[in-house]
N, C-alpha and C. Protein backbone atom coordinates (compact mmCIF):
# COMPACT_ATOMS: atom_id res chain seq x y z
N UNK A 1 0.85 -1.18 0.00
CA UNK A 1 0.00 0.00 0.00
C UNK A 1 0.89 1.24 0.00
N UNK A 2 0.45 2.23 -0.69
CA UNK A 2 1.80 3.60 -0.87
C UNK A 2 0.74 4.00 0.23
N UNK A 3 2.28 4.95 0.59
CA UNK A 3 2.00 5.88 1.51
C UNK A 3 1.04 6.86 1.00
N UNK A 4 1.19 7.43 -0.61
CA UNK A 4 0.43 8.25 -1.24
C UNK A 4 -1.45 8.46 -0.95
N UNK A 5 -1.50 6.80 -1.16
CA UNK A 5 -3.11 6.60 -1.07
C UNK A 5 -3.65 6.84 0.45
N UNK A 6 -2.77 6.69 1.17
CA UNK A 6 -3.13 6.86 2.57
C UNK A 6 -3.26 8.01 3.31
N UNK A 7 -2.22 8.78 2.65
CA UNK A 7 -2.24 10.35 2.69
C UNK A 7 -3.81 10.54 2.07
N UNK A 8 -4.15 10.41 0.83
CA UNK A 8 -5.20 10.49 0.35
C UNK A 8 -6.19 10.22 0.71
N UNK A 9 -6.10 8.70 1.69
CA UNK A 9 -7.44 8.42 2.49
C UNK A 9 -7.77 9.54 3.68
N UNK A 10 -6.44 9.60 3.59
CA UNK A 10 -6.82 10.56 5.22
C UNK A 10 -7.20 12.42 4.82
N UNK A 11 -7.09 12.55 3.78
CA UNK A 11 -7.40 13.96 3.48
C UNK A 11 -9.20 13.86 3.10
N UNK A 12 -9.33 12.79 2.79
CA UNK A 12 -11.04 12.40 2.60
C UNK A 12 -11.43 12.49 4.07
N UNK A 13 -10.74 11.45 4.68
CA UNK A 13 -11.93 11.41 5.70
C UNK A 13 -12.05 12.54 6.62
N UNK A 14 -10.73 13.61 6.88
CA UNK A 14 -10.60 14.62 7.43
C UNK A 14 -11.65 15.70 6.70
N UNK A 15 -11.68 15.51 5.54
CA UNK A 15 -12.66 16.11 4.83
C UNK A 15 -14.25 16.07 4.77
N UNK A 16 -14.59 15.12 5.17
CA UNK A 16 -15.75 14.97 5.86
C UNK A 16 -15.85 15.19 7.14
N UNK A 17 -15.41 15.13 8.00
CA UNK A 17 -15.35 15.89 9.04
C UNK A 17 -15.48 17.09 9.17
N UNK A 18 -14.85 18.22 7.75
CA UNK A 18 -14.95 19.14 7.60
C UNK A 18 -16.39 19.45 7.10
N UNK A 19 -16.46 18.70 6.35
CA UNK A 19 -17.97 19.00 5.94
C UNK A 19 -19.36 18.76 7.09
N UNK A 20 -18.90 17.98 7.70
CA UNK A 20 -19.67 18.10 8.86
C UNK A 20 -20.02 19.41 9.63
N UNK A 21 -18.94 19.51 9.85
CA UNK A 21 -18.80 21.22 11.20
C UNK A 21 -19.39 22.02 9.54
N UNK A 22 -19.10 22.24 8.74
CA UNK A 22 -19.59 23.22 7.48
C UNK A 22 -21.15 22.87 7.51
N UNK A 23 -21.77 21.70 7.23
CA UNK A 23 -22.77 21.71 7.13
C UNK A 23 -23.95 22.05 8.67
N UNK A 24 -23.36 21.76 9.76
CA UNK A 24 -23.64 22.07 10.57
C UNK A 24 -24.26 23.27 11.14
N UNK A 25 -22.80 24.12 10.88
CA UNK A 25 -23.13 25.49 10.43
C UNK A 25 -24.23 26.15 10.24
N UNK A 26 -23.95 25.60 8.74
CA UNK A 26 -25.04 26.08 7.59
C UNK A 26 -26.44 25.95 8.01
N UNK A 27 -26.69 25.09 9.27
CA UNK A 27 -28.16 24.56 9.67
C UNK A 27 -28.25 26.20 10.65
N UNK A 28 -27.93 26.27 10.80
CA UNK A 28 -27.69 27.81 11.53
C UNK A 28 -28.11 29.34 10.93
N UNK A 29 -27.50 28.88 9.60
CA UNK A 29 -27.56 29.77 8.85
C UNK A 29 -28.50 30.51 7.67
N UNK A 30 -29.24 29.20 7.68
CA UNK A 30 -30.39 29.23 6.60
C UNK A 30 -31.55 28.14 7.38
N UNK A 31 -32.62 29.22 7.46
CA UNK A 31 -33.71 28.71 8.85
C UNK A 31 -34.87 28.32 7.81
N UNK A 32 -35.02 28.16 6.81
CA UNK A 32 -36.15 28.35 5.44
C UNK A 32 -36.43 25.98 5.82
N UNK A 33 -37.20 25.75 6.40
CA UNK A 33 -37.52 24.48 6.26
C UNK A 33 -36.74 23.68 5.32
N UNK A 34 -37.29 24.04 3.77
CA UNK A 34 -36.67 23.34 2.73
C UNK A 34 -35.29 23.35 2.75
N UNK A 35 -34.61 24.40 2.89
CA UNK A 35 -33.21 24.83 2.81
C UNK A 35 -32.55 24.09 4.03
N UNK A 36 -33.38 24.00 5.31
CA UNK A 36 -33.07 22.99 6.48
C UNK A 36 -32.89 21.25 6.17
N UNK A 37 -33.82 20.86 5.52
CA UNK A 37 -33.86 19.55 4.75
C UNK A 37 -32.66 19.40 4.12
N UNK A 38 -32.48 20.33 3.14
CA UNK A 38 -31.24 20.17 2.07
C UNK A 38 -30.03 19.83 2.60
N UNK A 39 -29.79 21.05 3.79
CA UNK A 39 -28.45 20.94 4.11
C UNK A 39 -28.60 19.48 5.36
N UNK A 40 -29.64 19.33 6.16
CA UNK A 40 -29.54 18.03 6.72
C UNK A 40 -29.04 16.90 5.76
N UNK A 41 -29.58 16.41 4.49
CA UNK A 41 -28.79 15.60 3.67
C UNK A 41 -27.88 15.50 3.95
N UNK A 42 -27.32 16.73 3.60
CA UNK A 42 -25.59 17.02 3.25
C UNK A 42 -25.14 16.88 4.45
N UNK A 43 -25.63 17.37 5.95
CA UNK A 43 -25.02 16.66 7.05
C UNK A 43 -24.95 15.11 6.79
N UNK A 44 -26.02 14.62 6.41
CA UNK A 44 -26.59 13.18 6.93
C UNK A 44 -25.19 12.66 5.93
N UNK A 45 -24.84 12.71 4.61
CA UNK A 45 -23.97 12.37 3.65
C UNK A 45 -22.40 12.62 4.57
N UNK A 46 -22.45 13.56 4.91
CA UNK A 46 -21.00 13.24 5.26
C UNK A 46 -20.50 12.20 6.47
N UNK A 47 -21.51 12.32 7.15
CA UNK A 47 -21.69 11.44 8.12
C UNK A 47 -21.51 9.89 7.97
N UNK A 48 -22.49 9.81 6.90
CA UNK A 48 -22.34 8.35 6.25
C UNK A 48 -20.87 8.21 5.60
N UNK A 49 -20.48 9.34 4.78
CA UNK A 49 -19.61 8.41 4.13
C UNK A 49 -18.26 8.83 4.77
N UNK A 50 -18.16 9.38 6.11
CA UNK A 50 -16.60 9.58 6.65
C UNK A 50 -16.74 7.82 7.56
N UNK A 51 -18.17 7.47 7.87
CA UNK A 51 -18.12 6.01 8.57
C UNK A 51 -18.09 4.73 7.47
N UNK A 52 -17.86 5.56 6.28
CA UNK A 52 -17.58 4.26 5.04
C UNK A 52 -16.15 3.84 4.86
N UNK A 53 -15.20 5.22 5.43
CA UNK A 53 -13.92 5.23 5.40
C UNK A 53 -13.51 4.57 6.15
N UNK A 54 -13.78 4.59 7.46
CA UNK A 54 -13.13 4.27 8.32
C UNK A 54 -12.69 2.58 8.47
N UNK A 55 -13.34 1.69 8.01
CA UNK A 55 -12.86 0.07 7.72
C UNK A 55 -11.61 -0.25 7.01
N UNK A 56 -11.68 1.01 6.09
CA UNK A 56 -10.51 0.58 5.02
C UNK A 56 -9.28 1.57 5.87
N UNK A 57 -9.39 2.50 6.22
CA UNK A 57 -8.36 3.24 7.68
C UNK A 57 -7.90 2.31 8.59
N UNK A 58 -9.10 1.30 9.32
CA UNK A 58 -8.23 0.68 10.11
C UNK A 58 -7.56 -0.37 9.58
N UNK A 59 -8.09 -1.02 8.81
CA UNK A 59 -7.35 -2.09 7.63
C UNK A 59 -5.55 -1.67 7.24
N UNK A 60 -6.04 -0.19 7.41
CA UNK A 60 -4.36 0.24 6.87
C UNK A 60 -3.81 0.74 7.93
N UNK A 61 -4.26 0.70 9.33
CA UNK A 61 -3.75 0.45 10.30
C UNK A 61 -3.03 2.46 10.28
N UNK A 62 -4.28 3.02 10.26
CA UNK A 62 -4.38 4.43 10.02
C UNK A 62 -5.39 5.20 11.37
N UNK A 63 -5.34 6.22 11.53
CA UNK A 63 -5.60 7.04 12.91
C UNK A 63 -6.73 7.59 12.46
N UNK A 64 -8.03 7.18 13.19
CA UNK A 64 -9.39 7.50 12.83
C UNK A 64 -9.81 8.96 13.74
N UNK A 65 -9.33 9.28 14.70
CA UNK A 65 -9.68 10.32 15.23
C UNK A 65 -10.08 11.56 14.03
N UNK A 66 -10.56 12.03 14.80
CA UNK A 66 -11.58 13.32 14.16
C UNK A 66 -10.85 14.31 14.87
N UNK A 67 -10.24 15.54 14.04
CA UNK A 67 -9.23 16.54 14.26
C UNK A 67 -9.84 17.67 14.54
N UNK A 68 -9.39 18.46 15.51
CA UNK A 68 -10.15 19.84 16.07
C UNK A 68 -9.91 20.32 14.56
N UNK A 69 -8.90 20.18 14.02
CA UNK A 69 -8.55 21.51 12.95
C UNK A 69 -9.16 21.20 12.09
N UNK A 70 -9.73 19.84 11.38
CA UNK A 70 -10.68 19.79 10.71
C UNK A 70 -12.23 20.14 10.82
N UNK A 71 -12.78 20.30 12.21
CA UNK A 71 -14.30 20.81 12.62
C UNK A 71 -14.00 22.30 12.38
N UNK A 72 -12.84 23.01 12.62
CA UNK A 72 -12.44 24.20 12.91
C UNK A 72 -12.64 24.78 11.31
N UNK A 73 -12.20 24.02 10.00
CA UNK A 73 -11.67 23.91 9.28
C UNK A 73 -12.99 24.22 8.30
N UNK A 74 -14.09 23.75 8.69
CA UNK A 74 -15.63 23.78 8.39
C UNK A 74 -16.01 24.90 8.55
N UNK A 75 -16.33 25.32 10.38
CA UNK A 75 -16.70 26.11 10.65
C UNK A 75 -15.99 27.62 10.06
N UNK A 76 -14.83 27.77 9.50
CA UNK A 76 -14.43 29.19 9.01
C UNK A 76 -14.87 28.94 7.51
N UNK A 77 -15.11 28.03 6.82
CA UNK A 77 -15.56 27.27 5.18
C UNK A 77 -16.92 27.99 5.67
N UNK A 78 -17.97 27.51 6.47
CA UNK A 78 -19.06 28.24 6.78
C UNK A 78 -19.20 29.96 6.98
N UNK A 79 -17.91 30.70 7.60
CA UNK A 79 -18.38 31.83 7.81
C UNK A 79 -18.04 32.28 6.26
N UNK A 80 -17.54 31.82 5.48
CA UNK A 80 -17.72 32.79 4.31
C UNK A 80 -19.21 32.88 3.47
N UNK A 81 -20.28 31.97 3.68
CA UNK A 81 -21.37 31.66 3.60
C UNK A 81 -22.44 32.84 4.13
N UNK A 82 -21.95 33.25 5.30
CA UNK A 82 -22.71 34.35 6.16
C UNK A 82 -23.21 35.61 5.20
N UNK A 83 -24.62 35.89 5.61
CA UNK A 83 -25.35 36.93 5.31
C UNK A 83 -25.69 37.18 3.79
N UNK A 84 -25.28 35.37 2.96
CA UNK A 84 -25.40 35.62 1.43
C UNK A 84 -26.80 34.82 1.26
N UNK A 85 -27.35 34.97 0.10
CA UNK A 85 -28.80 34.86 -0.65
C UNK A 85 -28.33 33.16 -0.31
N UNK A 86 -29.47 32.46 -0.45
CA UNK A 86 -29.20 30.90 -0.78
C UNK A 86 -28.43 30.75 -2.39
N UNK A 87 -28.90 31.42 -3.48
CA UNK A 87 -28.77 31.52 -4.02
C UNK A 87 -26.85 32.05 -4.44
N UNK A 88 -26.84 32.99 -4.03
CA UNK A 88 -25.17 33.25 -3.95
C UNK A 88 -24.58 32.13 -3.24
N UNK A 89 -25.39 31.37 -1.65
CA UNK A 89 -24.54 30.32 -1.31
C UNK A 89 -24.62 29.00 -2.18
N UNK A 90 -25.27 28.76 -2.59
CA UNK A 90 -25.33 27.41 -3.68
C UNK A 90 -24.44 27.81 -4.76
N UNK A 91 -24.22 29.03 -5.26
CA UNK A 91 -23.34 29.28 -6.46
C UNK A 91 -21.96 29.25 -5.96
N UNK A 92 -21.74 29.51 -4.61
CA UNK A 92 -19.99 29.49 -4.19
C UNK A 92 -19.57 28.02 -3.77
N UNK A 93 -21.11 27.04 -3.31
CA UNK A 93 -20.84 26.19 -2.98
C UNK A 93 -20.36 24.87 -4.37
N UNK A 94 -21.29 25.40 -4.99
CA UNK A 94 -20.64 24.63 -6.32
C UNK A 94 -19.08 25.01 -6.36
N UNK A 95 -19.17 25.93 -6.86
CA UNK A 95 -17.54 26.22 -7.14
C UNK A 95 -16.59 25.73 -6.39
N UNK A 96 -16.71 25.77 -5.35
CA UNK A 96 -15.97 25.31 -3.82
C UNK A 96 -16.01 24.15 -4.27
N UNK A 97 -16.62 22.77 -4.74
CA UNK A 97 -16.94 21.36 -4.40
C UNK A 97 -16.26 20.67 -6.24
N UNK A 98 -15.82 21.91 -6.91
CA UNK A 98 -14.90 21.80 -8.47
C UNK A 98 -13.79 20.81 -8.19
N UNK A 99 -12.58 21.26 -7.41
CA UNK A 99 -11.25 20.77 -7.30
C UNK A 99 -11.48 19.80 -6.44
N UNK A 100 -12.72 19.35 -5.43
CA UNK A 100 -12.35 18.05 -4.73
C UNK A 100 -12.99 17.25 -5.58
N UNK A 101 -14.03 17.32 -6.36
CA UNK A 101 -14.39 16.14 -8.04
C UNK A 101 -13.17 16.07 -8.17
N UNK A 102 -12.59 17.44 -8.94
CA UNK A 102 -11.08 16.46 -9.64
C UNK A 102 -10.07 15.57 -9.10
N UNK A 103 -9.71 16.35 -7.92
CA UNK A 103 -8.83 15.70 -7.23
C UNK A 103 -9.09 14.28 -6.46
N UNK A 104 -10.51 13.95 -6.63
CA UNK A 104 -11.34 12.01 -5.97
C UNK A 104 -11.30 11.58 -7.25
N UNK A 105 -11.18 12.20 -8.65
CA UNK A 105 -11.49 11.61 -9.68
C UNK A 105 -9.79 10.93 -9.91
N UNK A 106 -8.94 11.78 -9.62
CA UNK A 106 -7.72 11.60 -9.57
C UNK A 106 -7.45 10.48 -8.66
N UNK A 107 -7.74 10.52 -7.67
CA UNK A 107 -7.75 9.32 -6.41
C UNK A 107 -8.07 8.30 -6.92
N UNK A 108 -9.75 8.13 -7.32
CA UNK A 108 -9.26 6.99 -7.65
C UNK A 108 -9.21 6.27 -8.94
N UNK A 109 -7.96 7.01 -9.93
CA UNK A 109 -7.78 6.18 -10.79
C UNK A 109 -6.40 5.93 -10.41
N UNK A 110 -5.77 6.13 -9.13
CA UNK A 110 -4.97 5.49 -9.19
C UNK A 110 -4.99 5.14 -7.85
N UNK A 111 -5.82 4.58 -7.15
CA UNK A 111 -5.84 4.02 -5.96
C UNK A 111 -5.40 2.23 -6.09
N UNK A 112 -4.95 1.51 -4.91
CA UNK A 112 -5.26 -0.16 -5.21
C UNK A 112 -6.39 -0.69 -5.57
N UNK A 113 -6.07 -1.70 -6.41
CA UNK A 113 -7.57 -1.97 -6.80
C UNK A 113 -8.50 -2.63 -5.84
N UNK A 114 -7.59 -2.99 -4.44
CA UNK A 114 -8.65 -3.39 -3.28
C UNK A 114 -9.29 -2.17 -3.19
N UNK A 115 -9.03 -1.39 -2.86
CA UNK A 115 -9.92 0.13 -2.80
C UNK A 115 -10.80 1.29 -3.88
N UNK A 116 -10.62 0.52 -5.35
CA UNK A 116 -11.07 1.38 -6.08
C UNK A 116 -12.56 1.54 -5.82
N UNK A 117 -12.89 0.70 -5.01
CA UNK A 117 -14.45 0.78 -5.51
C UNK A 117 -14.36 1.86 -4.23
N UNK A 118 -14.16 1.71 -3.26
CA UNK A 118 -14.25 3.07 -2.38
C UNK A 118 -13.83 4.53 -2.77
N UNK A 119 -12.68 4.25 -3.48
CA UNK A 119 -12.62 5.00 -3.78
C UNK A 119 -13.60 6.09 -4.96
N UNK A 120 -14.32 5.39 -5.92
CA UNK A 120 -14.95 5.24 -6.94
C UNK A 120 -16.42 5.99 -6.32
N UNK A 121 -16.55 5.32 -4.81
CA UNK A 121 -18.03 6.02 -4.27
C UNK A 121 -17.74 7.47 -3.97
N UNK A 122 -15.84 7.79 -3.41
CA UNK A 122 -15.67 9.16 -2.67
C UNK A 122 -16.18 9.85 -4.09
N UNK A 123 -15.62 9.76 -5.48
CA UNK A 123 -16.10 10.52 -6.35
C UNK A 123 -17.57 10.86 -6.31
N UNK A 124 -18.17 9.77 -6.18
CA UNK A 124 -19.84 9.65 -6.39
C UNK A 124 -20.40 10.71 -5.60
N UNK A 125 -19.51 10.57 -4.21
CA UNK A 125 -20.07 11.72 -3.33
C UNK A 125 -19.96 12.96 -3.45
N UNK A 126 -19.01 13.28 -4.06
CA UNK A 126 -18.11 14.48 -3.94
C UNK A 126 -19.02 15.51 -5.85
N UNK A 127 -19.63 14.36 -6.34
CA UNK A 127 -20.36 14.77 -7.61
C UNK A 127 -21.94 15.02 -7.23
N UNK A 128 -21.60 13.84 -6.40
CA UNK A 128 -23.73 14.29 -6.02
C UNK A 128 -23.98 15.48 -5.05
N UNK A 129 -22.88 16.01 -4.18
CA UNK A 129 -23.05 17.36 -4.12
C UNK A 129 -22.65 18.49 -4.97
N UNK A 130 -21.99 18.30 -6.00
CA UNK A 130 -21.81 19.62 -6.80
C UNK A 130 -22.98 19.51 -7.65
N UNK A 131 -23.61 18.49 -8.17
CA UNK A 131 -24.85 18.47 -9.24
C UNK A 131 -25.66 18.84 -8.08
N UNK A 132 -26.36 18.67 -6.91
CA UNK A 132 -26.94 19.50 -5.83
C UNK A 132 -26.70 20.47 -5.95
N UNK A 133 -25.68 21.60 -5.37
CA UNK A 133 -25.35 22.80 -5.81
C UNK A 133 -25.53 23.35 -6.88
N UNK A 134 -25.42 22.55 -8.79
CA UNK A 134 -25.82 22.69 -9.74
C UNK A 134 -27.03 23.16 -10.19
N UNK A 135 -27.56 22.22 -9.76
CA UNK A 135 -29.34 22.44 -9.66
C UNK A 135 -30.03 23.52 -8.96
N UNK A 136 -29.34 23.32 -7.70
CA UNK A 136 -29.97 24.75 -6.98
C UNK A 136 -29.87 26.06 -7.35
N UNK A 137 -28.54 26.48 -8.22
CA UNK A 137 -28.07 27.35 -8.94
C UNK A 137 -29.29 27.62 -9.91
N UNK A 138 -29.38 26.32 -10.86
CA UNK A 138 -30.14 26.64 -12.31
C UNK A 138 -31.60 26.90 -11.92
N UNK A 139 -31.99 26.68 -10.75
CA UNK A 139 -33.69 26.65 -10.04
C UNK A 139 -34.15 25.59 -10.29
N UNK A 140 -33.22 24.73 -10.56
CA UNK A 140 -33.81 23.16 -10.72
C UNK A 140 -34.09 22.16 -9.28
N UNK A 141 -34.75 22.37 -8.71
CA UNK A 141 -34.50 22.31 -6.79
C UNK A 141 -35.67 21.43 -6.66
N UNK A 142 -36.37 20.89 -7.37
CA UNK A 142 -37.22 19.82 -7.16
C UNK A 142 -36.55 18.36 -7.47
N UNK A 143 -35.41 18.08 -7.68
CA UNK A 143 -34.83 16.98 -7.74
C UNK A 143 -33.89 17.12 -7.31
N UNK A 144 -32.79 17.97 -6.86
CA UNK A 144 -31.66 18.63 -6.82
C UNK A 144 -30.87 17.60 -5.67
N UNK A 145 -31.85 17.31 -4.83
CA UNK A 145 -31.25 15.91 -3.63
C UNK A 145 -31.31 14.47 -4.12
N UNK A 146 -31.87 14.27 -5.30
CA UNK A 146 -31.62 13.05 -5.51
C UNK A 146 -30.53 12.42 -5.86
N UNK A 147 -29.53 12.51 -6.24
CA UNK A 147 -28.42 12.05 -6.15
C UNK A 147 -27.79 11.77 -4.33
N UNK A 148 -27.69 12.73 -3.84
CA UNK A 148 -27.38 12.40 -2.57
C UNK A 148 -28.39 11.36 -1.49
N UNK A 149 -29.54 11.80 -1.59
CA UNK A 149 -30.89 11.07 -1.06
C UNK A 149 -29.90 9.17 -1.93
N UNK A 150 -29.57 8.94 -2.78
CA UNK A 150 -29.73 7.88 -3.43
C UNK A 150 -28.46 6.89 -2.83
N UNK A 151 -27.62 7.87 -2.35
CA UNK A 151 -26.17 7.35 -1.63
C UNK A 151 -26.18 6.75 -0.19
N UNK A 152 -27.25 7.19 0.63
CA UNK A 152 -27.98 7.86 2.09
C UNK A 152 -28.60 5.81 2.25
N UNK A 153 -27.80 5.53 3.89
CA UNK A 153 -28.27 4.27 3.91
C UNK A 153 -29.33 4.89 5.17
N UNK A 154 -29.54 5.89 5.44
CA UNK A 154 -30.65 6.56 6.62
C UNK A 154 -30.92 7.64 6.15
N UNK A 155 -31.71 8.07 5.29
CA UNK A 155 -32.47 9.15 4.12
C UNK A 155 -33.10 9.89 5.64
N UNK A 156 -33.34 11.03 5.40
CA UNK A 156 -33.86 12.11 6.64
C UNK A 156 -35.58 11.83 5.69
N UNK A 157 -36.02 12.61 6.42
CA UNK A 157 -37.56 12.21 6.11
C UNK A 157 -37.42 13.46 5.59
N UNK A 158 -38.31 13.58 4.34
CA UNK A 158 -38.67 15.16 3.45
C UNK A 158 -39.29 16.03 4.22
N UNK A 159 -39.81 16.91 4.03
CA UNK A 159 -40.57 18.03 5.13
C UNK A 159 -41.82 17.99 4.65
C-alpha cells in the first residue's frame, strides 16, 4: 500500500469531518424548512460516508480520530457563507466542491484496486453534491437531492 493513497485516504476522511462542522453550520444559517432539509442531507452524507472510510483506515492500520482543525476547518468554510442569498450560497458552494471532483477523480484512478471501488463512491459523493449545488443554482431544486438522497443508507424524512 503507498504511503500516497493513505495520505489520500486521510485527506477524505478529514474532509468529511470538515464537511460536517460546514454543514452544521449552515443549519444555523439558513432557517427556510426546505433549505433545512437540504443541508440536513448534506449533514446526513458526510456522516455516512466519513463512517464508510473508516474500515478501510483501520485495515491500513491508520488514525481514525476526528481533528479539532478539521471541525475548525468547516466552521471558518461556513463563515464565508454568512449573510449571502441561498442563491449566492449554492453558487460558491458549487464552485468550492470543483477541485475536490477532480482531485477524488484523480484518487481513484490510481488508488489499489482493493480500494477502487471506495474509492470510486468518494467521487460519487463528492459529484452528487456539486450536481446538488448545480441544480440549486439553475432553479432546478425539485430533484436537486436526488443524487445524494440515493447514496444515504438513513435518508432524513422530506418536510
Amino acid at each position: 500500500m503507498t504511503d500516497t493513497f493513505k495520505d489520500d485516504l486521510m485527506s477524505q476522511y478529514q474532509g468529511e469531518i470538515i464537511g460536517e462542522s460546514f454543514s452544521s453550520r449552515m443549519l444555523e444559517l439558513y432557517p427556510d424548512p426546505e433549505q433545512q432539509y437540504k443541508i440536513g442531507l448534506i449533514l446526513q452524507l458526510e456522516t455516512e460516508t466519513k463512517a464508510r472510510l473508516r474500515p478501510a483506515m483501520v485495515a491500513l492500520g491508520m488514525d481514525i480520530r476526528e481533528l479539532d482543525e478539521s471541525r475548525a476547518a468547516g466552521l471558518e468554510m461556513a463563515a464565508g457563507f454568512e449573510g449571502k442569498s441561498w442563491h449566492e450560497a449554492m453558487t460558491l458552494l458549487r464552485d468550492l466542491l470543483v477541485p475536490y471532483v477532480e482531485r477524488y477523480t484523480a484518487i481513484a484512478q490510481t488508488a489499489p484496486s482493493v480500494y477502487r471501488e471506495l474509492a470510486e463512491a468518494m467521487v460519487t459523493h463528492e459529484a452528487a453534491l456539486h450536481r446538488f449545488a448545480e441544480l440549486e443554482v439553475a432553479g432546478e431544486t425539485q430533484h436537486s437531492t436526488a443524487d445524494m438522497v440515493a447514496q444515504l443508507q438513513y435518508p432524513l424524512p422530506g418536510p
